[in-house]
N, C-alpha and C. Protein backbone atom coordinates (compact mmCIF):
# COMPACT_ATOMS: atom_id res chain seq x y z
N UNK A 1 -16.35 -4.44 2.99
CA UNK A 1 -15.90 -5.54 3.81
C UNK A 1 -14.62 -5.12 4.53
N UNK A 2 -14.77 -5.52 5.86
CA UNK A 2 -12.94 -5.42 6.50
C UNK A 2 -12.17 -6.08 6.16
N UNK A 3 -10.98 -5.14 6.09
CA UNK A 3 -10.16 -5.42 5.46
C UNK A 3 -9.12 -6.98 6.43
N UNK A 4 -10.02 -7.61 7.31
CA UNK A 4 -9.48 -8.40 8.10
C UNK A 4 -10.54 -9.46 7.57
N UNK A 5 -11.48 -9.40 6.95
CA UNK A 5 -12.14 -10.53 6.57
C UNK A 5 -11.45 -11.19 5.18
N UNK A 6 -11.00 -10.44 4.25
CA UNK A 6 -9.69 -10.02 3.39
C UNK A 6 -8.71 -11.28 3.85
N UNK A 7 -8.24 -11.34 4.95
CA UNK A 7 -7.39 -11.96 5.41
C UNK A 7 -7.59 -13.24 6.12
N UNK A 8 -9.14 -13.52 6.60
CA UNK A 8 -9.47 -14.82 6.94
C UNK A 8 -9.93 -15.47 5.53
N UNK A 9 -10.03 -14.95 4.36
CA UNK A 9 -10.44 -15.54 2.80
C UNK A 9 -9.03 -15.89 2.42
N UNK A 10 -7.97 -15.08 2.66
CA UNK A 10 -6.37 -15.52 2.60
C UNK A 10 -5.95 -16.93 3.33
N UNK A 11 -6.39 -17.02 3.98
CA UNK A 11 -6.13 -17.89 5.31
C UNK A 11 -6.52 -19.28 4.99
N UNK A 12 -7.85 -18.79 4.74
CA UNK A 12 -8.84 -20.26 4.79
C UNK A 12 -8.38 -20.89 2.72
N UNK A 13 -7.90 -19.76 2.15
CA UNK A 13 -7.55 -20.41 1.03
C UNK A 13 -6.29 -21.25 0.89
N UNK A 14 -5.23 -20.32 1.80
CA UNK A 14 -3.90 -21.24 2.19
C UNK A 14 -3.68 -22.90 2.21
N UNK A 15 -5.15 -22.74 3.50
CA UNK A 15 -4.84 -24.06 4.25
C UNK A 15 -5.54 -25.35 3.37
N UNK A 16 -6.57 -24.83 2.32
CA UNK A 16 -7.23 -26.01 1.31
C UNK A 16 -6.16 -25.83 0.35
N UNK A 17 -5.57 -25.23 -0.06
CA UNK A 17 -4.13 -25.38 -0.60
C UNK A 17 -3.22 -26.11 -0.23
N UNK A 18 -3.33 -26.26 0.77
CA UNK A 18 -2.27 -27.19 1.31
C UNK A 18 -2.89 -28.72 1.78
N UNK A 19 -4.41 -28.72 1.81
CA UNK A 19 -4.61 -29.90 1.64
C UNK A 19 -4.67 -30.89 0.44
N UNK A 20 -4.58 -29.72 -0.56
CA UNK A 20 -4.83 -30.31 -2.23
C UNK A 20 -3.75 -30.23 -2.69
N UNK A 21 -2.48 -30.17 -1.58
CA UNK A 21 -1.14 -30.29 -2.55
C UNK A 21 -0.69 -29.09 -3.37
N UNK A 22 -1.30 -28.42 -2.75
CA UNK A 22 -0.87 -26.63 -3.54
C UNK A 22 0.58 -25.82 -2.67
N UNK A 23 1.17 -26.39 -2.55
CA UNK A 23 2.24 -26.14 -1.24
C UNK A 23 2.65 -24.71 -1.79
N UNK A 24 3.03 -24.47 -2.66
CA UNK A 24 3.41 -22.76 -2.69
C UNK A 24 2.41 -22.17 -2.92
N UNK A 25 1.51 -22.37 -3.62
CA UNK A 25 0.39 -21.36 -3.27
C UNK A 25 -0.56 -20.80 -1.83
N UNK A 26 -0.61 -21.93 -1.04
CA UNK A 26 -0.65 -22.41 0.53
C UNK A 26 0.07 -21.34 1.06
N UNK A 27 1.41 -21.76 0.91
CA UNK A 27 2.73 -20.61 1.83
C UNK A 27 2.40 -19.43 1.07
N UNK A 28 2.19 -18.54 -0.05
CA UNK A 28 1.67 -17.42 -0.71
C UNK A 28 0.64 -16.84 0.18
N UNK A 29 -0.30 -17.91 0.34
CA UNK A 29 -2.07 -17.44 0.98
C UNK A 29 -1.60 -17.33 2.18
N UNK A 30 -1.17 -18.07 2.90
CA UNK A 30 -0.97 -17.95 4.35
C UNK A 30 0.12 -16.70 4.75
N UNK A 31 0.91 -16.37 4.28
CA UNK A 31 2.06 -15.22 4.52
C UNK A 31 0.92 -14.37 3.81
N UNK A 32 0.60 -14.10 2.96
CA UNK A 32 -0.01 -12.50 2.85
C UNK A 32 -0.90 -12.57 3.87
N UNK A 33 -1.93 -13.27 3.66
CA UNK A 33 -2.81 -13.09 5.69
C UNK A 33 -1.98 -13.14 6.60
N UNK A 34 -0.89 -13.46 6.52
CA UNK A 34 -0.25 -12.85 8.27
C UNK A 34 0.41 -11.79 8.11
N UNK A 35 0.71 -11.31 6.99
CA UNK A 35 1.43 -9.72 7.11
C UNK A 35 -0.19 -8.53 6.58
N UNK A 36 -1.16 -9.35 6.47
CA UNK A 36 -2.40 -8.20 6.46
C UNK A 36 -2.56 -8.30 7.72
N UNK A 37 -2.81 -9.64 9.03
CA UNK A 37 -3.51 -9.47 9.86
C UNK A 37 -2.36 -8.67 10.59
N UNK A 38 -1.15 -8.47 10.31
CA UNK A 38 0.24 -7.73 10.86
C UNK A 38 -0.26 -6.28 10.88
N UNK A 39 0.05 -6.29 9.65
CA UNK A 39 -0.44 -4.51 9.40
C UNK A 39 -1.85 -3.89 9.83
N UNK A 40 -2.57 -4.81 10.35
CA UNK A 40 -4.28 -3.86 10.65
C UNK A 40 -4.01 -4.27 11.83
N UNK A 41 -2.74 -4.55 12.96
CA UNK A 41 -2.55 -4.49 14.27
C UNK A 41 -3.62 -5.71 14.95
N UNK A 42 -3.70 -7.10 14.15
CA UNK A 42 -4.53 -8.14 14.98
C UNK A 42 -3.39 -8.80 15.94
N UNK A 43 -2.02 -8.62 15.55
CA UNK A 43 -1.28 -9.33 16.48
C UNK A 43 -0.79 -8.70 17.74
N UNK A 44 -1.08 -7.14 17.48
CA UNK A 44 -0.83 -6.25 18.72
C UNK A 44 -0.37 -6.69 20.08
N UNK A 45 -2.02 -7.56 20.65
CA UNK A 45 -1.87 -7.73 22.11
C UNK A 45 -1.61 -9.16 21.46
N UNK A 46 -1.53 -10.00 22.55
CA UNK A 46 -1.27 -11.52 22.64
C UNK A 46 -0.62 -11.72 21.39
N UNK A 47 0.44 -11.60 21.12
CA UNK A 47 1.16 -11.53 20.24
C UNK A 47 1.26 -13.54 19.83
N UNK A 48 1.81 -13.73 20.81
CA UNK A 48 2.29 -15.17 21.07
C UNK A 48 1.33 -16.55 20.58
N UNK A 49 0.45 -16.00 21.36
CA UNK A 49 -1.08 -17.34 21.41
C UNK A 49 -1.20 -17.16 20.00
N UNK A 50 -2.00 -16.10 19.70
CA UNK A 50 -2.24 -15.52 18.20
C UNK A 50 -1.46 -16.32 17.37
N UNK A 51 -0.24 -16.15 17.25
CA UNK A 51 1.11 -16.67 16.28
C UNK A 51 0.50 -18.77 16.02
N UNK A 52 0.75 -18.80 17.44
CA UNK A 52 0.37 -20.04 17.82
C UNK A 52 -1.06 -20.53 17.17
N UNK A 53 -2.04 -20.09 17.55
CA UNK A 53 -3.59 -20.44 16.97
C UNK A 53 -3.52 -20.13 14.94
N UNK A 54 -2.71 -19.20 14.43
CA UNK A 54 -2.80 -19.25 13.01
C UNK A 54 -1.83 -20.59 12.66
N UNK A 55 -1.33 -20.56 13.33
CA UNK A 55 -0.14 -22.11 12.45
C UNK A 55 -0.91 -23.20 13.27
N UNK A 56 -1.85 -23.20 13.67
CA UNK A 56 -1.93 -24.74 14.12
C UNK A 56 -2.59 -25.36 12.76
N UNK A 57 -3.60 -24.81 12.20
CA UNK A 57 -4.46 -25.13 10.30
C UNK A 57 -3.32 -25.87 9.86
N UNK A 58 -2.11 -24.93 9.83
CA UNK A 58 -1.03 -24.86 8.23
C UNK A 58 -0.31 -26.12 9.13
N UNK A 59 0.48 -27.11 10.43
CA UNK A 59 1.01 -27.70 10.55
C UNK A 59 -0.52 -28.94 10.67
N UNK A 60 -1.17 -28.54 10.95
CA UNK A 60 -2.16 -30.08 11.07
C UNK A 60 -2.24 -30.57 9.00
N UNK A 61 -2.88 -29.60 8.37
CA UNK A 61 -2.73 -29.81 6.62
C UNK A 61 -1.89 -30.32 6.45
N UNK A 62 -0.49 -29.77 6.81
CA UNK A 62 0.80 -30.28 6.39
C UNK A 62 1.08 -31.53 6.99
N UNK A 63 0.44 -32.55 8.30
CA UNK A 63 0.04 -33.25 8.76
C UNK A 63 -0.26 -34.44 8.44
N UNK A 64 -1.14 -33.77 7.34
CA UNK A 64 -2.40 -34.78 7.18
C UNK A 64 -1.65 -34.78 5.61
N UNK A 65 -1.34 -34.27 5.15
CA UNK A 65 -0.94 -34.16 3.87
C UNK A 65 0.75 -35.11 3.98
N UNK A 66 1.31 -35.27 4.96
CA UNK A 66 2.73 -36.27 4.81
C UNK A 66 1.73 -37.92 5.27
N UNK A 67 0.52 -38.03 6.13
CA UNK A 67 0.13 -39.61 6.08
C UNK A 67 -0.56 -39.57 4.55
N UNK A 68 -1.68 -38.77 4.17
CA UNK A 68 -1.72 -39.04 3.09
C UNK A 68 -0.82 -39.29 1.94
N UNK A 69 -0.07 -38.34 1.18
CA UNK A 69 0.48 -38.32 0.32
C UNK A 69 1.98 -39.09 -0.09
N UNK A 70 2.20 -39.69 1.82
CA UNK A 70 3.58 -40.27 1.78
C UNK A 70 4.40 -39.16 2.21
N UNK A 71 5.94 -39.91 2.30
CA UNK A 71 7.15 -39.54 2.75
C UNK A 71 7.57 -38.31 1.97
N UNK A 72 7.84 -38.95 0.60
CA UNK A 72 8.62 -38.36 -0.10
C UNK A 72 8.16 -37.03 -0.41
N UNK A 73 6.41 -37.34 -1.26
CA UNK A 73 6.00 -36.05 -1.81
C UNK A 73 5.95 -35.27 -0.58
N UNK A 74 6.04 -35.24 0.80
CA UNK A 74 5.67 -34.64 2.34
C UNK A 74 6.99 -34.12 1.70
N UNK A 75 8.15 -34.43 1.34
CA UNK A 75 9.69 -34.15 1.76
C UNK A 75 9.69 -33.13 0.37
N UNK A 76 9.16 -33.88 -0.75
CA UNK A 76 9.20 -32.83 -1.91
C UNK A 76 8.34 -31.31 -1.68
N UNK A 77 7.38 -31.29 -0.98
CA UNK A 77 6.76 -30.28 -0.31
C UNK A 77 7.08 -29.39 0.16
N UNK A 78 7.57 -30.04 1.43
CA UNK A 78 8.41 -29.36 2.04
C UNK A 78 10.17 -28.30 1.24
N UNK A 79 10.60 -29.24 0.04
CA UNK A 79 11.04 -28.16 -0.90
C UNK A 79 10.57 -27.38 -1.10
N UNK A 80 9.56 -27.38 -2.34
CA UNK A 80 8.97 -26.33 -3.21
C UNK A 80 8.67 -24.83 -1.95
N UNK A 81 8.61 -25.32 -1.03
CA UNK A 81 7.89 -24.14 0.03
C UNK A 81 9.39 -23.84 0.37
N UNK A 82 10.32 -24.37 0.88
CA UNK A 82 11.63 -23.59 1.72
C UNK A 82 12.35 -22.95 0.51
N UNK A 83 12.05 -23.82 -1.21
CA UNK A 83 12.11 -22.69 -2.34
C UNK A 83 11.48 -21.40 -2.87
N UNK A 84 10.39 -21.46 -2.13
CA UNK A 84 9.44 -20.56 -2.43
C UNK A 84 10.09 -19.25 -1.47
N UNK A 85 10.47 -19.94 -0.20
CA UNK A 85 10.63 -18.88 0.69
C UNK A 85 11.79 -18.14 0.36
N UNK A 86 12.94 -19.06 -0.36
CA UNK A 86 14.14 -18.83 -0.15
C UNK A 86 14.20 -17.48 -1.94
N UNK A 87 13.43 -17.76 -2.60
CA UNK A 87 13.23 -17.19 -3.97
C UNK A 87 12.29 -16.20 -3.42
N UNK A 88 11.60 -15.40 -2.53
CA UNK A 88 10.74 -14.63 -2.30
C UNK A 88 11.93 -13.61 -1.40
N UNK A 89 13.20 -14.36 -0.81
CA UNK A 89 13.84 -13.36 0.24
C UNK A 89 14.66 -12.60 -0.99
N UNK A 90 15.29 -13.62 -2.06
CA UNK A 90 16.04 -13.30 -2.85
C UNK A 90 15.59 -12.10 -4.07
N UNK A 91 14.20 -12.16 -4.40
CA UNK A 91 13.60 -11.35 -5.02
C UNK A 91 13.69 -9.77 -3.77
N UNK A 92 13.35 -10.31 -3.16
CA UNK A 92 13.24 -8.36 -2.01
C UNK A 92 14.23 -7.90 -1.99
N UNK A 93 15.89 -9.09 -1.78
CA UNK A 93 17.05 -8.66 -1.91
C UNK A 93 17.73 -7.90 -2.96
N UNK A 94 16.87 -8.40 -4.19
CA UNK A 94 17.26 -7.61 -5.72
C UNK A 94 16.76 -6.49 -5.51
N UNK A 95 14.98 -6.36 -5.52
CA UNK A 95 13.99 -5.73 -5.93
C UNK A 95 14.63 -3.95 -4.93
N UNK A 96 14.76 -4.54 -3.50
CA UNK A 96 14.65 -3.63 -2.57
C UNK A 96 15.82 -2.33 -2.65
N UNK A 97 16.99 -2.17 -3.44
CA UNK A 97 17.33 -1.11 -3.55
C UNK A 97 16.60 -0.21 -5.23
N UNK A 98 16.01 -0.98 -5.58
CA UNK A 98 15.51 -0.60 -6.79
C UNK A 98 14.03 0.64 -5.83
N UNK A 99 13.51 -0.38 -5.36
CA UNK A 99 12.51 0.46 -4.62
C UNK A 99 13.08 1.77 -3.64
N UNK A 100 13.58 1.36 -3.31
CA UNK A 100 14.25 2.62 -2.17
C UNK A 100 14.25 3.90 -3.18
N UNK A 101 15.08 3.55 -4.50
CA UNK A 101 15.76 4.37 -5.59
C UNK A 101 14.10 5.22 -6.03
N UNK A 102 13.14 4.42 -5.85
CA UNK A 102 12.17 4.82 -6.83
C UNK A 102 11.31 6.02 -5.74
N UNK A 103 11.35 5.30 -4.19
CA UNK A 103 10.86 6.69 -3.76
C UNK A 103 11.28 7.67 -3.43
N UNK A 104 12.93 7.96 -3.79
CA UNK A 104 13.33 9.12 -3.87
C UNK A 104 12.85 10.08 -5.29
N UNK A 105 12.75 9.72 -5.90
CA UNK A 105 11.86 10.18 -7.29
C UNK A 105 10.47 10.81 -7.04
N UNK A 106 10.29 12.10 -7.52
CA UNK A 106 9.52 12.85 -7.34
C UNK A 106 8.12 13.08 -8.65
N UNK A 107 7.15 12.91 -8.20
CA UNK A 107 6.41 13.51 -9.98
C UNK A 107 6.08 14.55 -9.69
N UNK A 108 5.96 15.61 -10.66
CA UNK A 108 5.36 16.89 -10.65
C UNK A 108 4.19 17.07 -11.51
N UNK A 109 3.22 17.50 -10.40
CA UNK A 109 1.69 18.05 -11.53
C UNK A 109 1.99 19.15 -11.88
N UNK A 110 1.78 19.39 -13.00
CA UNK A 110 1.94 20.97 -13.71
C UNK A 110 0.11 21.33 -13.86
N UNK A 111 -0.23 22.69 -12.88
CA UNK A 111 -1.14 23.02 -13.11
C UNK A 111 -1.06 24.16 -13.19
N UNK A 112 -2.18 24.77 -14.57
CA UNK A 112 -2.58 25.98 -15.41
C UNK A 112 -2.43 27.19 -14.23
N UNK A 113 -2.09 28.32 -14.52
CA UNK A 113 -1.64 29.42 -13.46
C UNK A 113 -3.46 30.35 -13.44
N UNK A 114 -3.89 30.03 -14.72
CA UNK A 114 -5.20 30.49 -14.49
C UNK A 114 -6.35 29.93 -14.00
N UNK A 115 -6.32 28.71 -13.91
CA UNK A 115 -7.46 28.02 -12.55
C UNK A 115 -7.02 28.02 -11.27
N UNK A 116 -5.16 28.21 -11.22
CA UNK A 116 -4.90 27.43 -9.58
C UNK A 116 -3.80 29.48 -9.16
N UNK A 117 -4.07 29.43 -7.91
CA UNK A 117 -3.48 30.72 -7.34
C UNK A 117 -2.03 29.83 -6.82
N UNK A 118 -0.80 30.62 -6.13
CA UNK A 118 -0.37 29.88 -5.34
C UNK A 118 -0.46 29.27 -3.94
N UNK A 119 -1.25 30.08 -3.25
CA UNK A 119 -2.21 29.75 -2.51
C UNK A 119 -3.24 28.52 -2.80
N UNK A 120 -3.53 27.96 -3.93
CA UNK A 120 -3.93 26.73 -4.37
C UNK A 120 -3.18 25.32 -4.10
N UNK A 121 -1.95 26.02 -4.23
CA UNK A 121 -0.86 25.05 -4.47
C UNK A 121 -0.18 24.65 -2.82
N UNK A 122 -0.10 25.63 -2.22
CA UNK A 122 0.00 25.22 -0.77
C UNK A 122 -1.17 24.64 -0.18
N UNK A 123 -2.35 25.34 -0.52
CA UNK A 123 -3.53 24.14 -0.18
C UNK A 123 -3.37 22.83 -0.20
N UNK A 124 -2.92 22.32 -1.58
CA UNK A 124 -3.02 20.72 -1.70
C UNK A 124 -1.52 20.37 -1.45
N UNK A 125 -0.08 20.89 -1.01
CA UNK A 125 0.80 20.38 -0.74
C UNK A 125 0.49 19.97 1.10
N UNK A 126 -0.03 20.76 1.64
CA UNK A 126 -0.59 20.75 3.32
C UNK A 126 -1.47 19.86 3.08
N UNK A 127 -2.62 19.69 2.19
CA UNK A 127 -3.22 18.11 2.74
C UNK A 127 -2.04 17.38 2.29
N UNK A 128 -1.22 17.01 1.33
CA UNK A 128 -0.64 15.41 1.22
C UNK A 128 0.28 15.45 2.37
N UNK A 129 0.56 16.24 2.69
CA UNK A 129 1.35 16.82 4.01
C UNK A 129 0.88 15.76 5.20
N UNK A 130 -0.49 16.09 5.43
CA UNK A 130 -1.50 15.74 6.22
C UNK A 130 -2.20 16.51 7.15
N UNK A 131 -1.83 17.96 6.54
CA UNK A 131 -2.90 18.41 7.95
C UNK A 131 -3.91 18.67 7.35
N UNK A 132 -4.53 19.05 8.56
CA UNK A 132 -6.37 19.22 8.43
C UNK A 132 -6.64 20.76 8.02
N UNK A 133 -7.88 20.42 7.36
CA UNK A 133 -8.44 21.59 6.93
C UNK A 133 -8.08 22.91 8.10
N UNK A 134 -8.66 22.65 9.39
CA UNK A 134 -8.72 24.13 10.19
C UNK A 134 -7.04 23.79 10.53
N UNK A 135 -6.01 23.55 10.36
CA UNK A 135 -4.65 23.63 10.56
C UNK A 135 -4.66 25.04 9.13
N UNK A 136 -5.15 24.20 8.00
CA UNK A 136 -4.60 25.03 7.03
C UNK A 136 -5.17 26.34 6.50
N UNK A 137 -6.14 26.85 7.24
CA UNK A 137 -7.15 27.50 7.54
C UNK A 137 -6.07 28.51 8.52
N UNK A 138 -5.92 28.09 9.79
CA UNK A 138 -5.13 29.36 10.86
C UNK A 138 -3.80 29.78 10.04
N UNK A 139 -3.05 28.43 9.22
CA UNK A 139 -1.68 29.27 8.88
C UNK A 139 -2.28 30.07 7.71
N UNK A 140 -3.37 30.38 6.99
CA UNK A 140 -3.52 31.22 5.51
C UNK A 140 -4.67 32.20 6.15
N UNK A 141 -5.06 32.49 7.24
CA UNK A 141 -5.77 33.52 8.16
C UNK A 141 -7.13 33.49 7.38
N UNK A 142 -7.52 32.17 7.18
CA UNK A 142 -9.25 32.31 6.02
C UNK A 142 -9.84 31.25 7.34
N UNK A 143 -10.86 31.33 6.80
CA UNK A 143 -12.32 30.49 7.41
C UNK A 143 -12.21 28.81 7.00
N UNK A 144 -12.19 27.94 8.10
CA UNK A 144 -12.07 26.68 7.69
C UNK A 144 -13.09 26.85 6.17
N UNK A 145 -14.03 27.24 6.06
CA UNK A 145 -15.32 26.73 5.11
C UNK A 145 -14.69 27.42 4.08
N UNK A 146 -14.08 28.54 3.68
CA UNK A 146 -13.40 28.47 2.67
C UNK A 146 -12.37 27.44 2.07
N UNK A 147 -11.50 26.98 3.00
CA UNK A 147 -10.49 26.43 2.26
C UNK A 147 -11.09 24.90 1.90
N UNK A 148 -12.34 24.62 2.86
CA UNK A 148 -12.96 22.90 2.38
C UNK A 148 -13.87 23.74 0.98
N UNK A 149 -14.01 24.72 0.76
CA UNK A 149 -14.45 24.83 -0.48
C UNK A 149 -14.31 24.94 -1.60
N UNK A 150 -12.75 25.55 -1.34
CA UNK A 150 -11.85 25.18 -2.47
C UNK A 150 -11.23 24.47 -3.01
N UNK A 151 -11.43 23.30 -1.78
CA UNK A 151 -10.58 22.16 -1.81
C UNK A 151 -11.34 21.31 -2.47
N UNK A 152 -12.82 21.43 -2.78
CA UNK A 152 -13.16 20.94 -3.23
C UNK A 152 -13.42 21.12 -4.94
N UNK A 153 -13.46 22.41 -5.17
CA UNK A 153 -13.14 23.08 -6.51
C UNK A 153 -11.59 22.04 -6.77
N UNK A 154 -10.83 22.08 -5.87
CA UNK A 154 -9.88 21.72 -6.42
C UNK A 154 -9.51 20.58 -6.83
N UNK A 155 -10.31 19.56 -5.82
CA UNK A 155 -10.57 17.81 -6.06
C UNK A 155 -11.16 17.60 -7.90
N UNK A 156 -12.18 18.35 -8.05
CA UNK A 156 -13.21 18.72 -9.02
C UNK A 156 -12.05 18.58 -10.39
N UNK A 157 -11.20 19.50 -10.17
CA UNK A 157 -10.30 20.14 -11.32
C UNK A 157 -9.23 18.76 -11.47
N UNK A 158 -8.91 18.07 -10.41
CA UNK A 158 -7.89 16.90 -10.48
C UNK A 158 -8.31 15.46 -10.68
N UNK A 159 -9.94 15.51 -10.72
CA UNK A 159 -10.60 14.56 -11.03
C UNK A 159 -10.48 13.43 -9.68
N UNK A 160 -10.29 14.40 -8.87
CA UNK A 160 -10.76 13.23 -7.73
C UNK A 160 -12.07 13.56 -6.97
N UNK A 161 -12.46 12.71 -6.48
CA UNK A 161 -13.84 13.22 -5.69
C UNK A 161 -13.82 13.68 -4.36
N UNK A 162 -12.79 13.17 -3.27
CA UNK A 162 -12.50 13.42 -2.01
C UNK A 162 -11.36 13.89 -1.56
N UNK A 163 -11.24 13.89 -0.32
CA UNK A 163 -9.43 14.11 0.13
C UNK A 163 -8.88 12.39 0.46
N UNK A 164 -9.86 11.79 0.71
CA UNK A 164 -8.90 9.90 0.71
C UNK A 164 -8.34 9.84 -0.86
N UNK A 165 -9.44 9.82 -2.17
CA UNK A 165 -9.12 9.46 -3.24
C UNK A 165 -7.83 10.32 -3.56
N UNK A 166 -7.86 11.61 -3.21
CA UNK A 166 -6.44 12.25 -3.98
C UNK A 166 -5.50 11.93 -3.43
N UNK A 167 -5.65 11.70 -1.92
CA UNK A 167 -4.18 11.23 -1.38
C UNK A 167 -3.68 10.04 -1.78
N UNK A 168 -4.75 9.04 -1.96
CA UNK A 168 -4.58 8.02 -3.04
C UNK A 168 -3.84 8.44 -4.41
N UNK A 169 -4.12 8.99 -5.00
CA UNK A 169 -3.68 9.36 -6.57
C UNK A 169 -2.64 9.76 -6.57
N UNK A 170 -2.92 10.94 -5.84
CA UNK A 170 -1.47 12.09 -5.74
C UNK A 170 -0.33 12.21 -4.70
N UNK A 171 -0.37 10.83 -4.07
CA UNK A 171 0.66 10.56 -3.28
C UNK A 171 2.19 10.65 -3.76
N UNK A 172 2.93 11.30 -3.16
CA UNK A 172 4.19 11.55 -3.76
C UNK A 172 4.57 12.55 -4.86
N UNK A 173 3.21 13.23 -4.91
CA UNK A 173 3.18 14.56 -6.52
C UNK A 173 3.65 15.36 -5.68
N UNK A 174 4.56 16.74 -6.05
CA UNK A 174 4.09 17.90 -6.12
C UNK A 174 3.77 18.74 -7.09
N UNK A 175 3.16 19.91 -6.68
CA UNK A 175 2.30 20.65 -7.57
C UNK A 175 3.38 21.92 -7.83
N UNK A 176 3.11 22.31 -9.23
CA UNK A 176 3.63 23.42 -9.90
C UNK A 176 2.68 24.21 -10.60
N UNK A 177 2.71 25.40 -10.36
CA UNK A 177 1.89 26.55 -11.53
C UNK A 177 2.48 26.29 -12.96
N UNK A 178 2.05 26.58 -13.88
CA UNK A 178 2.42 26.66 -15.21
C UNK A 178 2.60 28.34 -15.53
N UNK A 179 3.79 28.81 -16.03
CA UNK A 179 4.31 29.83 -16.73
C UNK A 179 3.37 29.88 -17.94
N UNK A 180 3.48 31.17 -18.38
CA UNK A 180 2.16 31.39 -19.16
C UNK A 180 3.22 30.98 -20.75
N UNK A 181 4.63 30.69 -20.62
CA UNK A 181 5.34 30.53 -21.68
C UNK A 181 5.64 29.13 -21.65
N UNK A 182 5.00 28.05 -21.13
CA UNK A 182 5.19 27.22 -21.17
C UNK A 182 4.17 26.17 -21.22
N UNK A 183 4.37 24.60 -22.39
CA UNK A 183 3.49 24.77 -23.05
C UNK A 183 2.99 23.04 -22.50
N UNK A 184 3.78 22.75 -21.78
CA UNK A 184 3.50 21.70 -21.21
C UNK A 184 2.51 21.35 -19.83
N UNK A 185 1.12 21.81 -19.95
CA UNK A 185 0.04 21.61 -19.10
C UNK A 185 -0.12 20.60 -18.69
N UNK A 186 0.17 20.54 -17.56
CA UNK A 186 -0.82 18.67 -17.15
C UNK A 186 0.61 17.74 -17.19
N UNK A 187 1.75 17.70 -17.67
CA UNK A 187 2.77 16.83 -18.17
C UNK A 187 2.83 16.32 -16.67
N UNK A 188 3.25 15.33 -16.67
CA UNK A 188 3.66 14.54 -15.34
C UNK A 188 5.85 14.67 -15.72
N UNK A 189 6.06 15.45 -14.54
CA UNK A 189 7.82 15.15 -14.85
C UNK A 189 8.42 14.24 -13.20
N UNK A 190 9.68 14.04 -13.76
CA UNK A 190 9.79 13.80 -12.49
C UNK A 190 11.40 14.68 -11.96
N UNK A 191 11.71 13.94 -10.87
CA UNK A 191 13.30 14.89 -10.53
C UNK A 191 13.51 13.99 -9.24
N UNK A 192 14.69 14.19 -8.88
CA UNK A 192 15.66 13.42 -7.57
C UNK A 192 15.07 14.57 -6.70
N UNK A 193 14.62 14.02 -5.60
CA UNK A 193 14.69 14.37 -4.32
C UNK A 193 16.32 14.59 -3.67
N UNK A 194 16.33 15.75 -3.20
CA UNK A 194 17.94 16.23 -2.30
C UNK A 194 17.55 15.57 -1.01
N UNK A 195 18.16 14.51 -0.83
CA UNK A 195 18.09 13.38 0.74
C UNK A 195 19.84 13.62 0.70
């Protein structure tokens, strides 16, 4: 399924949330569908209208939800949500140097010196890198079909199946040979990045 249908199930859950009096769960559903339909570029062109046509649901609910429900609970509503918002900025405000801190932090795969060459090891640092097979092919003077063949020996050995899944997995690893005096195979370590 697209990952934009994802976001009209976000959407359409928001706004019966907000007709059933779910006011922070509502503002939850509705902000993650607008920062998915953000990020897969639906607001790109017509930025404006767009903006306009998603809030018309969430102010008609909210609408219909102050004649129904009355003044007050409309006014108590309207709390819980400008709390919701105001406790969601305050959480990123804590959270967000913690995160910064964490992707300077590095993990290291330690792999066996007798399955992987170093030439192995620049293999899979150039894909998380991102280049393509025939990039990494002209700088190591081999045949694209070698290095997608090793690369796949090498997926095999890391227990991934593809090059999406490992970049998935092994995002942010780098790779190390193992010393034949050292006894820690496979250990995940980590270390500060020099920024």
């Amino acid at each position: 399924m697209d990952f934009r249908c994802y976001s009209v199930l976000f959407y359409c859950y928001g706004i019966g949330n907000f007709f059933d009096n779910g006011n922070i769960l509502g503002i939850l559903c509705l902000g993650l569908s607008f920062l998915f339909l953000n990020f897969s570029n639906f607001f790109k062109s017509y930025r404006s209208i767009k903006t306009c046509v998603f809030m018309i649901l969430p102010v008609v609910s909210l609408t219909t939800q102050f004649f129904r429900s009355g003044s007050l609970v409309f006014l108590l509503s309207l709390a819980h949500i400008a709390g919701a918002v105001y406790m969601g900025f305050v959480a990123f405000a804590v959270l967000y140097p913690i995160l910064k801190k964490a992707e300077s932090v590095k993990r290291i795969k330690i792999l066996e010196d007798t399955e992987c060459s170093p030439r192995d090891i620049e293999f899979l640092s150039s894909v998380l890198e991102g280049k393509k097979y025939s990039k990494i092919a002209f700088l190591h003077d081999v045949s694209e079909s070698t290095v997608k063949a090793r690369m796949v020996e090498l997926y095999k050995m890391l227990d991934v199946k593809n090059r999406t899944e490992f970049l998935t997995m092994y995002n942010g690893f780098s790779f190390k040979l193992n010393s034949s005096g050292n006894f820690n195979s496979g250990v995940f370590q980590t270390h500060q990045n020099a920024n």
